[in-house]
Protein backbone atom coordinates (compact mmCIF):
# COMPACT_ATOMS: atom_id res chain seq x y z
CA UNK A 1 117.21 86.95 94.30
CA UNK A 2 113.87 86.25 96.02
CA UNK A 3 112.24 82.83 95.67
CA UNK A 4 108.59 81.46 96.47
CA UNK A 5 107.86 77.78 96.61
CA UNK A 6 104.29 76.67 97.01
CA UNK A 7 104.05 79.44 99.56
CA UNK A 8 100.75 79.74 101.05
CA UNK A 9 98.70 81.32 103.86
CA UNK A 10 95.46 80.25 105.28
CA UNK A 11 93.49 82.01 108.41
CA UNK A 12 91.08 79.95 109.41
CA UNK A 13 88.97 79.00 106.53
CA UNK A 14 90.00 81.70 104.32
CA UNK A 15 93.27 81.09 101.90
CA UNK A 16 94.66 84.57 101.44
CA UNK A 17 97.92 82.64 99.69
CA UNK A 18 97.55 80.03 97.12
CA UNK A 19 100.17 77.87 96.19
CA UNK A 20 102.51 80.85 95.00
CA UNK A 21 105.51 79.75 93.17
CA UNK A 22 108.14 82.55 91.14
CA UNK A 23 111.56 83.72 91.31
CA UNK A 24 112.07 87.76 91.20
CA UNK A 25 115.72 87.62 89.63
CA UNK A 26 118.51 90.75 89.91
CA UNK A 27 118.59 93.34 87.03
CA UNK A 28 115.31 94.02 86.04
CA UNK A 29 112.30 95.98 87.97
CA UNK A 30 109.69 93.17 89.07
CA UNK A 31 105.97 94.35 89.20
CA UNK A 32 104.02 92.56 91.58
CA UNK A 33 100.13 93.54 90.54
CA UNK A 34 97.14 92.07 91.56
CA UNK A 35 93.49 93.18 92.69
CA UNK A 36 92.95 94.27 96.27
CA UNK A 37 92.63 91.50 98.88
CA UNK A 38 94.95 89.11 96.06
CA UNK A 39 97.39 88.23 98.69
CA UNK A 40 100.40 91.27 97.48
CA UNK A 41 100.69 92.42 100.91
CA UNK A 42 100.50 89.24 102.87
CA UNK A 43 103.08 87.56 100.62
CA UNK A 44 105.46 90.40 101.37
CA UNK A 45 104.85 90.23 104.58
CA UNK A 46 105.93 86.66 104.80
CA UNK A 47 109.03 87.20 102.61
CA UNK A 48 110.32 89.51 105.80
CA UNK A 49 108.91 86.89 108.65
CA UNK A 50 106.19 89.42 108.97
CA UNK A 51 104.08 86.59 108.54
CA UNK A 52 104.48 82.94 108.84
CA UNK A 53 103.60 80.00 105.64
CA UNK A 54 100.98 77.86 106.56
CA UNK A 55 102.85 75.81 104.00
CA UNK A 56 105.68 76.31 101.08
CA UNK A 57 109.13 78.20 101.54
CA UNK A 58 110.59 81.86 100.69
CA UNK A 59 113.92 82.91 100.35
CA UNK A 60 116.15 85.69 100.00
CA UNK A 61 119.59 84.80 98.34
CA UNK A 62 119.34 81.03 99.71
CA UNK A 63 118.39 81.53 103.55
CA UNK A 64 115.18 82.25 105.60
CA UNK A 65 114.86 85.93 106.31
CA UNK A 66 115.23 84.94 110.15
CA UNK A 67 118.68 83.69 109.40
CA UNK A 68 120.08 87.16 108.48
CA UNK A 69 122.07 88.19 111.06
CA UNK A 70 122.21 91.71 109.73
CA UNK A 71 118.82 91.72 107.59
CA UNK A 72 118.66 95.30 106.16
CA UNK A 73 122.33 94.68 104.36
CA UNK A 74 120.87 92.05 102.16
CA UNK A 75 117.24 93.31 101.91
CA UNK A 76 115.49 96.70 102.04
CA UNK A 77 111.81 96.94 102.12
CA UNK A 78 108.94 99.75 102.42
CA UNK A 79 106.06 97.96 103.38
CA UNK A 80 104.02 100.86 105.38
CA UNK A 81 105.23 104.37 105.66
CA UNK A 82 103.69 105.60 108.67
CA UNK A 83 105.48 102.62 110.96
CA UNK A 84 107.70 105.78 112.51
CA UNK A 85 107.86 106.65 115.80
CA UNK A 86 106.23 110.52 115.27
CA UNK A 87 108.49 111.58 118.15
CA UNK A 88 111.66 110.57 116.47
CA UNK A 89 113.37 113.06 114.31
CA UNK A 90 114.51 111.57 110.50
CA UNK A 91 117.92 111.11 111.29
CA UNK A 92 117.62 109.81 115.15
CA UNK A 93 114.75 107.55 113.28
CA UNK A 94 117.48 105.92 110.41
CA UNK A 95 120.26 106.10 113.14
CA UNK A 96 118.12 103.93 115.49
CA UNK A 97 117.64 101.46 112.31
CA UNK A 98 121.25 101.89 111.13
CA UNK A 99 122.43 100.73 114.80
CA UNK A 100 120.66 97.97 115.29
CA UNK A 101 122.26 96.46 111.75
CA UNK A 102 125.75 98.05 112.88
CA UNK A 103 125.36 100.30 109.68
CA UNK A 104 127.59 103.37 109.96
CA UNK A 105 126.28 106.44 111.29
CA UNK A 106 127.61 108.32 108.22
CA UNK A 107 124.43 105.91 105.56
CA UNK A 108 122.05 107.76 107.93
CA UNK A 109 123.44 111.27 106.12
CA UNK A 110 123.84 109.76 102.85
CA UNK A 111 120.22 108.16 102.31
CA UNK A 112 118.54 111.85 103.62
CA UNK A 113 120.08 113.17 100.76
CA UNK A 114 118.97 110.56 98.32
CA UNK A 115 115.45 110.67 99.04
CA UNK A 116 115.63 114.84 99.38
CA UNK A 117 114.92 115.01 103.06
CA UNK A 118 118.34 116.57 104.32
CA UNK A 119 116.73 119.72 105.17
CA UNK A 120 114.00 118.13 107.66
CA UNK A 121 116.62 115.83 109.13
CA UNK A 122 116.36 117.42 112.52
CA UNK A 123 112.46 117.90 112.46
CA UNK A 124 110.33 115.46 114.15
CA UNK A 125 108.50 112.93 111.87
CA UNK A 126 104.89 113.35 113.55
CA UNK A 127 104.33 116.50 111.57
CA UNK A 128 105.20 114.81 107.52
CA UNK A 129 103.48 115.22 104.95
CA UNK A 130 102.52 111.44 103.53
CA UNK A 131 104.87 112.20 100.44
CA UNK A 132 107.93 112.92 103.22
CA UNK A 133 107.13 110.35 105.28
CA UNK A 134 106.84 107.85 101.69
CA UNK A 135 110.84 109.64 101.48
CA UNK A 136 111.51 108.57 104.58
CA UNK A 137 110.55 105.00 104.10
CA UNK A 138 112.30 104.40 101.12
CA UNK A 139 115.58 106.18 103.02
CA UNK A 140 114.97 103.31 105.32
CA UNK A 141 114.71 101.31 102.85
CA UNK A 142 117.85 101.89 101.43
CA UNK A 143 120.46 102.31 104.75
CA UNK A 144 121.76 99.34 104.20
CA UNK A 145 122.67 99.03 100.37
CA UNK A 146 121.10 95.62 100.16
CA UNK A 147 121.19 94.21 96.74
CA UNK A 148 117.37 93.53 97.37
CA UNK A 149 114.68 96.29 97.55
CA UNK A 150 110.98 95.93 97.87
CA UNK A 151 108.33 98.23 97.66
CA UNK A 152 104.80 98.16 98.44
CA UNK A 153 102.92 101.35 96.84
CA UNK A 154 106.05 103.61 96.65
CA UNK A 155 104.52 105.96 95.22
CA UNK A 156 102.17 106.70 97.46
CA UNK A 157 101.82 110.80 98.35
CA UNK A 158 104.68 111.47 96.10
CA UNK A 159 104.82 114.85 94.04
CA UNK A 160 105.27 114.16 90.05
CA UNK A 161 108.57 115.31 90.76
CA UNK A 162 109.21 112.46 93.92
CA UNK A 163 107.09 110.02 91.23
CA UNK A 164 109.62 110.50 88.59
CA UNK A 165 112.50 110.45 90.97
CA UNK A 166 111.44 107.32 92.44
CA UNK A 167 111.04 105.44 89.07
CA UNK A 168 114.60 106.48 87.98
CA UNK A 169 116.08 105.50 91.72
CA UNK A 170 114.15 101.92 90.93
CA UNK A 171 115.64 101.51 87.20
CA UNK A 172 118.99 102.78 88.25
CA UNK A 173 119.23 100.13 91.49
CA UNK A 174 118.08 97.33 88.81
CA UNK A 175 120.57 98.30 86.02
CA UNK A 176 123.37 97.79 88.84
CA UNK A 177 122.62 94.34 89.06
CA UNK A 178 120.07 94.79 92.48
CA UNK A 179 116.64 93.11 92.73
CA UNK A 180 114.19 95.20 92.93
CA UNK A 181 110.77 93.95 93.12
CA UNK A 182 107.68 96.64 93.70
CA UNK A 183 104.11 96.53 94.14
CA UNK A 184 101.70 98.93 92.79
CA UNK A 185 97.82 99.88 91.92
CA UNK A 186 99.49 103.04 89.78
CA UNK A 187 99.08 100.69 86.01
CA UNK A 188 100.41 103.97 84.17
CA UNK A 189 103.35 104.28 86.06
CA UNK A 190 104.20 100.67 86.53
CA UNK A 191 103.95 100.52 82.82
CA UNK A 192 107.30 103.28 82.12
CA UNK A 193 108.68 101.35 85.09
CA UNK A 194 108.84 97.73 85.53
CA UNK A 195 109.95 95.32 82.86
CA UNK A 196 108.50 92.01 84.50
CA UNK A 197 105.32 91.48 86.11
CA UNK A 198 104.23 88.62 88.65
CA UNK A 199 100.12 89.01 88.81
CA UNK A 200 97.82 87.16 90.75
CA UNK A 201 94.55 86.75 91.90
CA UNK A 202 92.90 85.63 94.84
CA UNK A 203 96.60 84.36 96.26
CA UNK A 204 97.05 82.25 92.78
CA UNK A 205 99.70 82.86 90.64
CA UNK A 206 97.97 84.31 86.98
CA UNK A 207 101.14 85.51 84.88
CA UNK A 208 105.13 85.49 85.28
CA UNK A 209 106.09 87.01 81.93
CA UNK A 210 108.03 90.26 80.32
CA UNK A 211 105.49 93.67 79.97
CA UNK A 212 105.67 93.28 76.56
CA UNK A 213 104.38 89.82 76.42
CA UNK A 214 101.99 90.76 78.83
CA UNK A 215 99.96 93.43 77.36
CA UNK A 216 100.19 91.38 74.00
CA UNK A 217 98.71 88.15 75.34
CA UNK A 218 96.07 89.78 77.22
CA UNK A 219 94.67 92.44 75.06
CA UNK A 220 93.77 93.36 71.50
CA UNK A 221 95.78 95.32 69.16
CA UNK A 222 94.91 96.35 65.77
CA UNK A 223 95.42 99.50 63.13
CA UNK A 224 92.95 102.04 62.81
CA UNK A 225 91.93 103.86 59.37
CA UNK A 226 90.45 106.36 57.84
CA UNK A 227 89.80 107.03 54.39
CA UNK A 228 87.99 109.33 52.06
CA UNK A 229 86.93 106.26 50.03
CA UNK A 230 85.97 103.63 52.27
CA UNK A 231 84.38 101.25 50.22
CA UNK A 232 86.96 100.92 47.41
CA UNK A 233 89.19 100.58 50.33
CA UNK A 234 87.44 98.14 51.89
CA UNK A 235 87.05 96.21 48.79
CA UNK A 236 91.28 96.32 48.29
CA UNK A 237 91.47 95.18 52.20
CA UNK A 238 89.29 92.31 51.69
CA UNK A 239 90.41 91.08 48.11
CA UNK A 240 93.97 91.14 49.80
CA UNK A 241 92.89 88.83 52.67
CA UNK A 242 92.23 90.79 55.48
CA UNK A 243 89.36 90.99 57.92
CA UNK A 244 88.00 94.64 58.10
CA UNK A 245 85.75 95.72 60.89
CA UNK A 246 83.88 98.81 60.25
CA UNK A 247 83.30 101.41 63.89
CA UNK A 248 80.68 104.02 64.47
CA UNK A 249 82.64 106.38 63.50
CA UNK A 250 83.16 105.40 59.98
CA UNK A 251 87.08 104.16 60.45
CA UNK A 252 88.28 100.66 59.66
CA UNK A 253 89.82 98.26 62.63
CA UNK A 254 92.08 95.82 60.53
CA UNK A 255 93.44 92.79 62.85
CA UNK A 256 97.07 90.70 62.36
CA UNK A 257 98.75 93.28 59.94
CA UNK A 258 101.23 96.23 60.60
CA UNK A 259 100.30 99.37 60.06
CA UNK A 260 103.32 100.03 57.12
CA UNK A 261 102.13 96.77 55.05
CA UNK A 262 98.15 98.76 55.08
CA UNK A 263 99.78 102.04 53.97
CA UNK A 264 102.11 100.26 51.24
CA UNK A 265 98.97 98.56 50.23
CA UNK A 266 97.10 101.97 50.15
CA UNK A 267 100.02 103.32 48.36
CA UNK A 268 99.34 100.94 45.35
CA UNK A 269 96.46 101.61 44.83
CA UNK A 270 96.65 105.28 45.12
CA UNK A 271 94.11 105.51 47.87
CA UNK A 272 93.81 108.57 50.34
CA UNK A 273 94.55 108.01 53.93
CA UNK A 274 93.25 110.46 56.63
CA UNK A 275 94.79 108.01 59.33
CA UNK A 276 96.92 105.12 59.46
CA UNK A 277 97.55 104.16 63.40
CA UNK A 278 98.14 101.32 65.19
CA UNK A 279 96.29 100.45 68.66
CA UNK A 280 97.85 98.76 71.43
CA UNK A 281 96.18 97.96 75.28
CA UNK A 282 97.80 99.69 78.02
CA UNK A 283 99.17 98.18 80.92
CA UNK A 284 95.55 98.98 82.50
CA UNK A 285 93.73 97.23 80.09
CA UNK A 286 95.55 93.92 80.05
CA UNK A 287 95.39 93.47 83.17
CA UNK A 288 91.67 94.13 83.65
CA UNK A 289 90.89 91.58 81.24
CA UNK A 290 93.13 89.04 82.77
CA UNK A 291 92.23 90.03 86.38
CA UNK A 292 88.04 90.33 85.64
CA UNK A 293 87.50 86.69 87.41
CA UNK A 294 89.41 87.38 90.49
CA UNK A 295 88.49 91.33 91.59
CA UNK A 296 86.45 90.43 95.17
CA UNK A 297 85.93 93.38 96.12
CA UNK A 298 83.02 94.76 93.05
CA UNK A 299 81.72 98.60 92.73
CA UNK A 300 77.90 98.27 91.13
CA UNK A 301 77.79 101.36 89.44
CA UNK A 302 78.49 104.91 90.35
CA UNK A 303 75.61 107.80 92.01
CA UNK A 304 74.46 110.06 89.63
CA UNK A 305 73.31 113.37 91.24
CA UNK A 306 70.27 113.80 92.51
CA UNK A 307 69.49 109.47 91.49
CA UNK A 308 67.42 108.31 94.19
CA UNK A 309 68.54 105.82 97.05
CA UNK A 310 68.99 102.19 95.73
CA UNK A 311 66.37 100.03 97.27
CA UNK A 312 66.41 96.45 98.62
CA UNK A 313 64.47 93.49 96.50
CA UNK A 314 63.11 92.50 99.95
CA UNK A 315 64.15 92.43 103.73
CA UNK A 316 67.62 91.18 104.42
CA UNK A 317 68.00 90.28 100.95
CA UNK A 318 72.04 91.06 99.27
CA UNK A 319 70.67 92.32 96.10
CA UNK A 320 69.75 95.86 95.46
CA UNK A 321 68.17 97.70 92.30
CA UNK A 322 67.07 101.33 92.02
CA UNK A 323 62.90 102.27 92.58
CA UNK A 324 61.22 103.08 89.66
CA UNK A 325 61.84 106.62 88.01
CA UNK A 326 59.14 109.57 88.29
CA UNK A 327 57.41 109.91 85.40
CA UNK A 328 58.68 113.42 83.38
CA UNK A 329 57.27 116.52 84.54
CA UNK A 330 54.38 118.49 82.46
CA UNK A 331 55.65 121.95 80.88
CA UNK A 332 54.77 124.59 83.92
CA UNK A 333 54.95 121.75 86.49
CA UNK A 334 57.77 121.12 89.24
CA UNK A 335 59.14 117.89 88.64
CA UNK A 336 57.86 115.26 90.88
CA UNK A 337 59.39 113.29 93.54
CA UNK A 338 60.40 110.21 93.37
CA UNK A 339 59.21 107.27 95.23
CA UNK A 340 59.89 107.39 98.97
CA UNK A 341 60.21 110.98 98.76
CA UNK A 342 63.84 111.75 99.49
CA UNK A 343 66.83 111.87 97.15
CA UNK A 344 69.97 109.91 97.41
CA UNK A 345 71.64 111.18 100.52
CA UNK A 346 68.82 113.41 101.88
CA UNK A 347 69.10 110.96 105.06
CA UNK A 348 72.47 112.58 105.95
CA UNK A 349 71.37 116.21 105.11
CA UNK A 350 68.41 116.37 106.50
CA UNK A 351 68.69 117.04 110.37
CA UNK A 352 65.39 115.43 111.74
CA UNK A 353 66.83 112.20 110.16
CA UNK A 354 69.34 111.72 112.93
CA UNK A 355 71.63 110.70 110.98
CA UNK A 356 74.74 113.18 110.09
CA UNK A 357 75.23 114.93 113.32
């Protein structure tokens, strides 16, 4: 069991930790999701001494990560992949590992052919792909059957067969009783595998709760229809209480009903239904909507081809805003340039720039 009280971490002015207090308990997969530059990494970091609290305490089990005399048998972690020695082979790189935790030689074998890396055992690391190198971090990872694993993006570089293997190898270490607690920007994968999610933003805590109570408190869900005869039954929906919202598209979005009790209800009254479904958020969109206040790091917009350069209001100022467009082009005329002359990126391409060499 891993617990966080108060835990925080400030450098310098900047509090990259806020106050973080949650318990990931044994037997279930623990998601740990929050926006880039939340405080995910740094708070892992601390849980392994990595890093030290400004203020606040973390534990593994009861005791301070420094006062594990043999650290890996009690907790595994993948944190970043490509910390390997390049010159090392995979085994001589888990034996190393394995010695300095007296872990038997024979867990260096054992682990290779977990993760599906027996074959390259002998090869040197410096030439892995990131998905064997990802294999080789979670082998690590694993060496010293620790009843606590944690992952940072393990996913990373995987194959969808190494993605699918790795969410089975996290539900089956959970199901026996481990802790397994994993961090991920993947929101369709965490969704098949976690079961509870710790989220936060800007180093403060925003949820502790199941994935099913999750998504439900942070999204919208409703049940969609479509009907040859909308209006008589929009007038059945309403006379029976319900709110009806009517799309674009000419479908009904009925709120705080089931989808069985609309088609009973349709059923009565002998009305046709070309579609009866119920809408739920994904994982993605929950936590978007939760998470909107506390992204810090914002994309304005994406390039559209051939959109010229955006343009600053005035010198040194932080906002930007695209130059007015060209007016449209006359039938038999080339279309004319825009302002400035140059299209979005010509300052790269073109050589008399200097820039792009």
């Amino acid at each position: 069991m891993i617990e966080l009280q108060g835990l925080t971490k400030r450098y310098g002015d900047k509090t990259a930790v806020d106050h973080l207090t949650f318990t990931v308990r044994p037997g279930v997969v623990t998601g740990f999701l929050g926006p880039n530059g939340a405080g995910k990494s740094t708070t892992m970091r601390m849980l392994l001494g990595l890093d030290t609290p400004t203020s606040g305490d973390v534990r593994i089990d009861g005791r301070h990560y420094a006062q594990l005399s043999e650290p890996l048998k009690h907790i595994g972690a993948l944190l970043d992949a490509k910390a390997i020695h390049g010159g090392r082979t995979a085994y001589n790189h888990l034996l190393c590992i394995a010695q300095s935790n007296r872990i038997p030689a024979h867990r260096v074998s054992e682990v290779l052919e977990t993760v599906g890396l027996t074959a390259v055992a002998r090869k040197r690391s410096k030439g892995f792909s990131l998905g064997m190198g990802q294999r080789l971090g979670i082998a690590a990872a694993l060496l010293g059957d620790p009843e606590i694993l944690m992952f940072d993006e393990p996913v990373n570089g995987l194959d969808p067969e190494g993605i699918h293997w790795i969410r089975n190898l996290m539900k089956g270490l959970a199901a026996q009783g481990r802790t397994v607690f994993v961090s991920s920007h993947l929101m369709s994968e965490m969704a098949l595998t976690a079961e509870h999610l710790i989220v936060i933003g800007r180093g403060r805590l925003l949820a502790d709760t199941s994935m099913a109570d999750f998504i439900e408190k942070n999204s919208r869900s409703y049940v969609r229809v479509r009907t040859p005869q909308p209006e008589r039954f929009k007038d059945v929906l309403t006379a029976a209480g319900h709110t009806v919202v009517t799309t674009g598209d000419g479908s009904f979005e009925i709120t705080g009903t089931e989808a069985a009790q609309l088609g009973e209800l349709a059923a009565q009254h002998q009305l046709v239904l070309h579609e009866l479904s119920p809408q739920r958020a994904s994982l993605e969109e929950a936590f978007m909507q939760l998470t909107a206040e506390s992204v810090e790091y914002h994309a304005h917009g994406a390039v559209t081809p051939g959109a010229p350069p955006p343009m600053p209001v005035a010198p040194g100022a932080q906002q930007w805003q695209q130059p007015p467009a060209a007016p449209p082009a006359q039938p038999g005329q080339p279309p004319q340039q825009q302002p400035g002359g140059q299209q979005w990126g010509s300052q790269w391409r073109n050589p008399g720039s200097g820039k792009g060499r």
